[in-house]
N, C-alpha and C. Protein backbone atom coordinates (compact mmCIF):
# COMPACT_ATOMS: atom_id res chain seq x y z
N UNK A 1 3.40 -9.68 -12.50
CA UNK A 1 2.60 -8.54 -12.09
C UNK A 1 3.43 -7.59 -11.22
N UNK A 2 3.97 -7.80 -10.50
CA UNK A 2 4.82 -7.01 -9.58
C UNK A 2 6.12 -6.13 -10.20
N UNK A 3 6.66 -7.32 -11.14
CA UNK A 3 7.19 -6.13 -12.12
C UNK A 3 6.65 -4.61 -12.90
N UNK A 4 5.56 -5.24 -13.09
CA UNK A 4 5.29 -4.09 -13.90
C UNK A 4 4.30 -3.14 -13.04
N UNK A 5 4.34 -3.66 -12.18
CA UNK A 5 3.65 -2.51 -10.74
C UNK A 5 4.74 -1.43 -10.80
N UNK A 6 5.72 -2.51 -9.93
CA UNK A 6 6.92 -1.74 -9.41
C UNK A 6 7.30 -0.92 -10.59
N UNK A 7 7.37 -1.25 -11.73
CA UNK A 7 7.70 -0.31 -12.84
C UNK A 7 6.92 0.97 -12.82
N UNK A 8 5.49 0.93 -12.49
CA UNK A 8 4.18 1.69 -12.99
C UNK A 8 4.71 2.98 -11.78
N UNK A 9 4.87 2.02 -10.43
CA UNK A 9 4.92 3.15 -9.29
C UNK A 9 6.55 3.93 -9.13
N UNK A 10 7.24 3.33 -9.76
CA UNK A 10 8.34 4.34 -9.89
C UNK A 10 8.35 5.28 -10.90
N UNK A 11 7.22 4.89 -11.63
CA UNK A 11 7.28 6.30 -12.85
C UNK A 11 6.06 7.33 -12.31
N UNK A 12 5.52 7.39 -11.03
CA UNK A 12 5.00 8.16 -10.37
C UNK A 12 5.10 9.57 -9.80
N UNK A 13 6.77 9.44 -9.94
CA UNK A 13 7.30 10.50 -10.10
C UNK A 13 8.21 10.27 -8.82
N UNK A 14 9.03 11.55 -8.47
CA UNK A 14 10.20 11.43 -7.66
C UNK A 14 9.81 11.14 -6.08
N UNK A 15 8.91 11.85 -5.64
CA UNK A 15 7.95 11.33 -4.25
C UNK A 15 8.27 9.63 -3.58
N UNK A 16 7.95 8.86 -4.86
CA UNK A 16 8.10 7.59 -4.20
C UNK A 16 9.77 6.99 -4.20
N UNK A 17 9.97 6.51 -3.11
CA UNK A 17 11.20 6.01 -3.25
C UNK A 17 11.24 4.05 -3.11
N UNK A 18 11.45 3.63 -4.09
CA UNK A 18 11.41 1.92 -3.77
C UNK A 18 12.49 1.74 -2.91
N UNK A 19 12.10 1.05 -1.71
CA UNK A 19 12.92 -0.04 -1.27
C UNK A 19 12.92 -1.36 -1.02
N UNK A 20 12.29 -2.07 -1.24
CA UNK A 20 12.27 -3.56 -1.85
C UNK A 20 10.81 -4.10 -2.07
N UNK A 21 11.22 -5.23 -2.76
CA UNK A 21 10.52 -6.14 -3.15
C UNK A 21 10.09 -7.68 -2.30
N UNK A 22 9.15 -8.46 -2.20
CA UNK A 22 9.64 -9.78 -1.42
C UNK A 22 9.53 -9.42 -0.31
N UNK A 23 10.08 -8.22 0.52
CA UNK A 23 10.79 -8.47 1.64
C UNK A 23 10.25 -9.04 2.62
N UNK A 24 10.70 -10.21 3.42
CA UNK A 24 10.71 -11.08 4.47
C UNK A 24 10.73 -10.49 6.01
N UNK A 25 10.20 -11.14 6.69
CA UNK A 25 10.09 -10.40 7.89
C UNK A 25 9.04 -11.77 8.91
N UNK A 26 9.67 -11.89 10.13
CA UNK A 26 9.43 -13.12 10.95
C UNK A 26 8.64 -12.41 12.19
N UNK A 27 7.69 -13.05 12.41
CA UNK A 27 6.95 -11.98 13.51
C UNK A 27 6.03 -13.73 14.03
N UNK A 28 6.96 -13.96 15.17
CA UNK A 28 6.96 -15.01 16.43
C UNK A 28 7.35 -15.76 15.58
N UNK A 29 6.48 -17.08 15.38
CA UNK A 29 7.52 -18.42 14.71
C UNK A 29 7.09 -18.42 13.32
N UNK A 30 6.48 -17.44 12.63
CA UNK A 30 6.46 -17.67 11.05
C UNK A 30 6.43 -16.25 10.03
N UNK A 31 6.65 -16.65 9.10
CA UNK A 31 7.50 -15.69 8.16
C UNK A 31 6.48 -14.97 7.39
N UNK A 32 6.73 -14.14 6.56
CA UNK A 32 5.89 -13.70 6.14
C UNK A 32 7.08 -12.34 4.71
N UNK A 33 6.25 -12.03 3.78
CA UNK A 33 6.89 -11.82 2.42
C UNK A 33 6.24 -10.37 2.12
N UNK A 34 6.22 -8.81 2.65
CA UNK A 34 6.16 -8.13 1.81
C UNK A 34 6.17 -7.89 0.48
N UNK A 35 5.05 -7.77 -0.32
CA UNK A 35 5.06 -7.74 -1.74
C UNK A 35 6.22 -6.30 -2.25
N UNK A 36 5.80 -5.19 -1.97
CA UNK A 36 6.31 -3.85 -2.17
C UNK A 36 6.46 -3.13 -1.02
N UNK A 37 7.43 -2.45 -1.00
CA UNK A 37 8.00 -1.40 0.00
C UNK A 37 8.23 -0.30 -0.78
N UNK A 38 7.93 1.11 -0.21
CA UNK A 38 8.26 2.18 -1.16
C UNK A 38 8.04 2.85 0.31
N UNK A 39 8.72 4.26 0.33
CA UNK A 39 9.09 5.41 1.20
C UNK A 39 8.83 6.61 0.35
N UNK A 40 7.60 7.24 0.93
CA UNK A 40 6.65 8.34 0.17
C UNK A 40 7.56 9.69 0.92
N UNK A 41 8.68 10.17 -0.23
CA UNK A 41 9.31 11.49 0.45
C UNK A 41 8.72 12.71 1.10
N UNK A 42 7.44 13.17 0.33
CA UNK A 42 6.82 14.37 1.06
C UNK A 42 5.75 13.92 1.87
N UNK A 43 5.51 12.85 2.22
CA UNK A 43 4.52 12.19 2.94
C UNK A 43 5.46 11.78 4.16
N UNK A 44 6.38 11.45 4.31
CA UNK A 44 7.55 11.04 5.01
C UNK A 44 7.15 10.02 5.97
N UNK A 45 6.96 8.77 4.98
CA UNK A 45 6.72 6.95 5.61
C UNK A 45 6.58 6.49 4.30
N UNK A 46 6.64 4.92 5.08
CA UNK A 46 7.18 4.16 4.44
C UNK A 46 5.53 3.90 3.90
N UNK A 47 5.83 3.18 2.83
CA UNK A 47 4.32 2.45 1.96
C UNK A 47 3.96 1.41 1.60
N UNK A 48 3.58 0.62 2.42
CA UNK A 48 3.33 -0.88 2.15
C UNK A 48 2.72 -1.72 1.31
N UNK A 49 2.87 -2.25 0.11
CA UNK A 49 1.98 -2.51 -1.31
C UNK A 49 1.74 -3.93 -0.92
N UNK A 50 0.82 -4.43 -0.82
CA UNK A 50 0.06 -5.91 -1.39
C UNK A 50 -0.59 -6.30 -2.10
N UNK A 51 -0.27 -6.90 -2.93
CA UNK A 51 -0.88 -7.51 -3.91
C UNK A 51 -1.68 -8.41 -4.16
N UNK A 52 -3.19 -8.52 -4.25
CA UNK A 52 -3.93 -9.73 -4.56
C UNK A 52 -4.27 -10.00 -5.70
N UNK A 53 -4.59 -11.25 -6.19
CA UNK A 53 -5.19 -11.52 -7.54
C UNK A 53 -6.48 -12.18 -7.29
N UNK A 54 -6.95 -12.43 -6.37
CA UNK A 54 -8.28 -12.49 -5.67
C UNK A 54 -9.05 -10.87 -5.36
N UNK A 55 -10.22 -11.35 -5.07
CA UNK A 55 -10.85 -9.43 -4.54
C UNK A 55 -10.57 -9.89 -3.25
N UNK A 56 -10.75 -8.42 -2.89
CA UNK A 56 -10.23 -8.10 -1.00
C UNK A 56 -11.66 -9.04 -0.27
N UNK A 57 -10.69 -9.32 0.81
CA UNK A 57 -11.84 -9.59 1.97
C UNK A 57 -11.17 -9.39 3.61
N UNK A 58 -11.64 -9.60 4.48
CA UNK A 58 -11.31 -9.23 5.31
C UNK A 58 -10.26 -9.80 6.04
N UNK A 59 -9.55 -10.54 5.91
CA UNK A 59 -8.46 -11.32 6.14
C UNK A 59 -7.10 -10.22 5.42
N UNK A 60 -7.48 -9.66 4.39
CA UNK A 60 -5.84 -9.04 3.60
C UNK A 60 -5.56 -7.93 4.80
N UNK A 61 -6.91 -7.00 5.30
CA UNK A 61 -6.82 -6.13 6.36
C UNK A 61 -5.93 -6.11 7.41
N UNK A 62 -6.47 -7.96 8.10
CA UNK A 62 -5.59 -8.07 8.98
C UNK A 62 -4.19 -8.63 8.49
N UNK A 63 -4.31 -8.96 7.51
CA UNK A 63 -2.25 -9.13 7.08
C UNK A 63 -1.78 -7.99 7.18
N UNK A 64 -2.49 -7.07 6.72
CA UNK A 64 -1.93 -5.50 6.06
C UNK A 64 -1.68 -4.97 7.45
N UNK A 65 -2.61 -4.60 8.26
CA UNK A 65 -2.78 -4.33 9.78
C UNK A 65 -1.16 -5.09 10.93
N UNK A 66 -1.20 -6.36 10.48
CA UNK A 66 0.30 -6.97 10.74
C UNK A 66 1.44 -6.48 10.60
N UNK A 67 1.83 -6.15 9.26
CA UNK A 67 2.79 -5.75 8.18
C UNK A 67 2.78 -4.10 8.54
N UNK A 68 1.84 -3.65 8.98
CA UNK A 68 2.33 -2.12 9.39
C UNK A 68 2.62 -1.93 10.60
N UNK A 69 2.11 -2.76 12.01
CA UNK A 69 2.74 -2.43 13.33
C UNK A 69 4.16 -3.39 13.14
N UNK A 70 4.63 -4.23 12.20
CA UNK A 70 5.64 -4.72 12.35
C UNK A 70 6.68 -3.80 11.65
N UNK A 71 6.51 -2.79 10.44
CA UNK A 71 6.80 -2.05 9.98
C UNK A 71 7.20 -0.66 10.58
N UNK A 72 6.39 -0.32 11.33
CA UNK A 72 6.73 0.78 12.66
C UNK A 72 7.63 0.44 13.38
N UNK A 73 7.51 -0.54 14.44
CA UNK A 73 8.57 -1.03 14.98
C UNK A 73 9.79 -1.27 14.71
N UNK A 74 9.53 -1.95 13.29
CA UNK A 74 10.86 -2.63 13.02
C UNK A 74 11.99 -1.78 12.21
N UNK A 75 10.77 -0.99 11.10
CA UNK A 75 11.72 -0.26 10.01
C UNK A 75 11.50 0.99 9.78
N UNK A 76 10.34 1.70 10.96
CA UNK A 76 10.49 3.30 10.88
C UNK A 76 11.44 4.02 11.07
N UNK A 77 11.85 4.92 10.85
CA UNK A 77 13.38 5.42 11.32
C UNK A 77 12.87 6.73 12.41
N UNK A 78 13.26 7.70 13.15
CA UNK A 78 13.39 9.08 13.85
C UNK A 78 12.87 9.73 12.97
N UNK A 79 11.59 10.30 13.31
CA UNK A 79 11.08 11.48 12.71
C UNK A 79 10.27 10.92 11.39
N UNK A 80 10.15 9.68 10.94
CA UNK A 80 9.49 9.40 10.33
C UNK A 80 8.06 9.14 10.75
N UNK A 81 6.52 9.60 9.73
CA UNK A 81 5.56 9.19 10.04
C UNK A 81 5.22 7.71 10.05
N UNK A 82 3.69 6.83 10.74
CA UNK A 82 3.94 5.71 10.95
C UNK A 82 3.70 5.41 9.48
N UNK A 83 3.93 4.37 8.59
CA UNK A 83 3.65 3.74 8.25
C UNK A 83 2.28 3.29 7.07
N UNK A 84 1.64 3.28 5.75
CA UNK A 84 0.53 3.34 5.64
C UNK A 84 0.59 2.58 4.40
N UNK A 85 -0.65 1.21 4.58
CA UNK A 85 -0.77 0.00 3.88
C UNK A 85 -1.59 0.30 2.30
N UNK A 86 -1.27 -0.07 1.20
CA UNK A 86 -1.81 -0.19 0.20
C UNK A 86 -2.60 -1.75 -0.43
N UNK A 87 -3.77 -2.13 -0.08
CA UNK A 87 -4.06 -3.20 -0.77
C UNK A 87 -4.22 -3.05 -2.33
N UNK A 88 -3.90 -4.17 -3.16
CA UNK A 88 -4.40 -3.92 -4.86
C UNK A 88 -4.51 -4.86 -4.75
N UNK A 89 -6.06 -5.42 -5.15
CA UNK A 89 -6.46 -6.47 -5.57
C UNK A 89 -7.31 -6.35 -6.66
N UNK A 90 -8.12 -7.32 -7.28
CA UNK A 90 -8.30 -8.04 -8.34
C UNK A 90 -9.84 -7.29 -8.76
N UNK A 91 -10.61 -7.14 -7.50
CA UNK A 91 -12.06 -6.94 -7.27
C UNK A 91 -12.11 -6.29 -5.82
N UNK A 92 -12.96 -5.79 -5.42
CA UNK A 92 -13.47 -4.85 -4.34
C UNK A 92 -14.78 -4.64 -4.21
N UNK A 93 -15.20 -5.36 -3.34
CA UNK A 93 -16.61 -4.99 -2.40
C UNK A 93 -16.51 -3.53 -1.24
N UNK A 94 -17.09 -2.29 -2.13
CA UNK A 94 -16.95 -1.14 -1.33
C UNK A 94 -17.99 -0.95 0.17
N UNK A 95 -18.38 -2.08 0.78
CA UNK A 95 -19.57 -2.20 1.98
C UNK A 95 -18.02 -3.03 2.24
N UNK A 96 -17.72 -4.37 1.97
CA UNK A 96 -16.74 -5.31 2.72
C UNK A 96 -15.37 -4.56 2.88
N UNK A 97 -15.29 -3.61 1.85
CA UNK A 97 -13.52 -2.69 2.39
C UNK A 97 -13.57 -1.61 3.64
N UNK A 98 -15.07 -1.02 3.31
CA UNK A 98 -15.55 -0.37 4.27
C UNK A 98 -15.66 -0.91 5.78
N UNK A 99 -16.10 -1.64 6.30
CA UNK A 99 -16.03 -2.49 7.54
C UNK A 99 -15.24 -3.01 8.04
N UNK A 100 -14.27 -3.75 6.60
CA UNK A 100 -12.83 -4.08 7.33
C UNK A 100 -12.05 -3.43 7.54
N UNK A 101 -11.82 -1.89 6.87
CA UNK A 101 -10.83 -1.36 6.75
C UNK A 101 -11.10 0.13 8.51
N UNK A 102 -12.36 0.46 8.49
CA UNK A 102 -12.92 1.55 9.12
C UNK A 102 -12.15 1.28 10.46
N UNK A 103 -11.75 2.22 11.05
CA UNK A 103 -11.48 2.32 12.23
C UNK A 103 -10.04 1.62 12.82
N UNK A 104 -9.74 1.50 11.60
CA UNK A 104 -8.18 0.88 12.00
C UNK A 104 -7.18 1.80 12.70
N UNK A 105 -6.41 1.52 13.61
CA UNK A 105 -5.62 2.68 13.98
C UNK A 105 -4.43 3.36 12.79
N UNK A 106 -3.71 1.80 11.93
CA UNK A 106 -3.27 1.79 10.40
C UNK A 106 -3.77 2.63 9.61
N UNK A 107 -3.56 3.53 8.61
CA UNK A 107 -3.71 4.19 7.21
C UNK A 107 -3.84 2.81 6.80
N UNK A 108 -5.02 2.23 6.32
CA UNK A 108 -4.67 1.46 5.16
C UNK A 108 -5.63 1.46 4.04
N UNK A 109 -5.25 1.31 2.70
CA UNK A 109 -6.21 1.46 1.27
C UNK A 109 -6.48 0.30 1.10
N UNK A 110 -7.98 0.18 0.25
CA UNK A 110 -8.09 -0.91 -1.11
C UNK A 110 -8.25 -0.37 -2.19
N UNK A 111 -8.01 -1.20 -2.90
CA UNK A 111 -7.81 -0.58 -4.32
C UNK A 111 -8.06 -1.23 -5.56
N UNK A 112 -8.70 -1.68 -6.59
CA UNK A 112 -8.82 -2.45 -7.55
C UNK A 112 -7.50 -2.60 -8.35
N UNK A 113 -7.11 -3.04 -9.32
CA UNK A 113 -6.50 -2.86 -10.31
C UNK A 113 -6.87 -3.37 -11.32
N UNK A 114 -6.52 -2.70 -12.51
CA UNK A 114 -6.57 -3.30 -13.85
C UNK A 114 -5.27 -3.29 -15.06
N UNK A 115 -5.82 -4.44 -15.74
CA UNK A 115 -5.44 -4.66 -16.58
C UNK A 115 -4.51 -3.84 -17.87
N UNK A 116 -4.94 -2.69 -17.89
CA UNK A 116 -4.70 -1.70 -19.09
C UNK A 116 -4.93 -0.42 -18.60
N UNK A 117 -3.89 0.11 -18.11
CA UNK A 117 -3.79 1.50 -17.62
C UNK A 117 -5.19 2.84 -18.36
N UNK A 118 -5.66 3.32 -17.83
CA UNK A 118 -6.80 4.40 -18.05
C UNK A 118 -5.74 5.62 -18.89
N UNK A 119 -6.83 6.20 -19.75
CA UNK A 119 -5.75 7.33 -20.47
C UNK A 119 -5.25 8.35 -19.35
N UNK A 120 -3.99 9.19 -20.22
CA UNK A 120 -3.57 9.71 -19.17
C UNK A 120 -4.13 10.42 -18.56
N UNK A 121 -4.78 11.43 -19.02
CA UNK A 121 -5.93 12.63 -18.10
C UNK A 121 -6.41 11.92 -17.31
N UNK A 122 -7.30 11.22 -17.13
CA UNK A 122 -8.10 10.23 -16.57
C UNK A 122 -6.77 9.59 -14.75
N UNK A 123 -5.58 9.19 -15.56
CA UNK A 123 -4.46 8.62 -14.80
C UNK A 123 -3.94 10.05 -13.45
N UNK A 124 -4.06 10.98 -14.58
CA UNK A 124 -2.83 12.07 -13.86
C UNK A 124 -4.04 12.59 -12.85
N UNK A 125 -5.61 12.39 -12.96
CA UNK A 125 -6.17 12.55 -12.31
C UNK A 125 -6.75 12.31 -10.43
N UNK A 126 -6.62 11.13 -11.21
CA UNK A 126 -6.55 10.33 -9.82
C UNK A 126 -5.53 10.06 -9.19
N UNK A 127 -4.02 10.44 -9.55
CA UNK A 127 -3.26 10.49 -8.89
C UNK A 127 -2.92 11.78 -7.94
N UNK A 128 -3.41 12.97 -8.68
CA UNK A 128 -3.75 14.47 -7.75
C UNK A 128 -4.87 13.94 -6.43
N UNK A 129 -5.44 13.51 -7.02
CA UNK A 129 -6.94 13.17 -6.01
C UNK A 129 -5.81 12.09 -4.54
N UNK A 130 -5.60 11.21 -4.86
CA UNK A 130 -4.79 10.12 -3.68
C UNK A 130 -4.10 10.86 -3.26
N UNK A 131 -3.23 11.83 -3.71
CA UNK A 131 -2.17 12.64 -3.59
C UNK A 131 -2.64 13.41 -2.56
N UNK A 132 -4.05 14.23 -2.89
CA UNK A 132 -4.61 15.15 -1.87
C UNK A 132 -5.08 14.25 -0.82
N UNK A 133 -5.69 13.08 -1.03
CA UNK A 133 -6.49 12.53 0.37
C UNK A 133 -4.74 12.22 0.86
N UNK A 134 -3.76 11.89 0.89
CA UNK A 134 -3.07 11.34 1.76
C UNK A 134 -2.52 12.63 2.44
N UNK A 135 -2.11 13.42 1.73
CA UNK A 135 -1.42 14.86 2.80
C UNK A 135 -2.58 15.62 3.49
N UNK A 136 -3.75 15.06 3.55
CA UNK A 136 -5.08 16.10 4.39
C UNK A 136 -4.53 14.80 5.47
N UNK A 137 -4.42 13.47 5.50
CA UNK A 137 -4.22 12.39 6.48
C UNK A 137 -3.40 13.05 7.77
């Protein structure tokens, strides 16, 4: 699955920039595995992708919530904005994303995914739409 994410979001166009996969990162005595990293050029921060194959609940929040003040700290650079989390999971309760997600000091999304990409109109659509909610952010 991550392959063909990472495939999907680099053909997003030039905006996103990948910088890894996996990536590892130790925060006090245990470790922990970034699914996706990507650096949004005209948005200017980094973009944190997680991946579930379960639906969201309120626990991915606080991983995600983790993974972005450790992300600020650790791997923002000068002049970069902070940081802003992408969940994709499996299923989505829009009352349970709502509550967990509200009021975070973090940018962070949920997001469903599927199986078989939507036609393109439909695709190029909702990518104008995310596009606009993140630069009004």
């Amino acid at each position: 699955m991550i392959h063909h994410l990472e495939s999907f979001l680099l053909e997003l166009g030039s905006d996103f920039c990948f910088i890894g996969r996996q990536k590892r990162l130790r925060v006090g005595n245990s470790w922990y595995r970034v699914d996706l990293i990507f650096f949004h050029r005209r948005l200017r921060c980094l973009v944190i992708v997680d991946l579930k194959v379960d639906a969201f609940c309120p626990a991915d929040a606080g991983q995600m919530h983790l993974y972005l003040n450790f992300a600020r700290e650790n791997w923002t650079h000068e002049g970069e904005n902070p940081p802003v989390g992408l969940i994709l999971c499996a299923q989505k309760d829009a009352a349970v994303v709502h509550y967990a997600l509200d009021g975070l000091p973090n940018q962070v999304m949920a997001a469903e995914y599927r199986t078989a990409l939507p036609d393109e109109k439909q695709l190029v659509a909702e990518l104008e739409r995310t596009r606009a909610i993140l630069e009004n952010r």
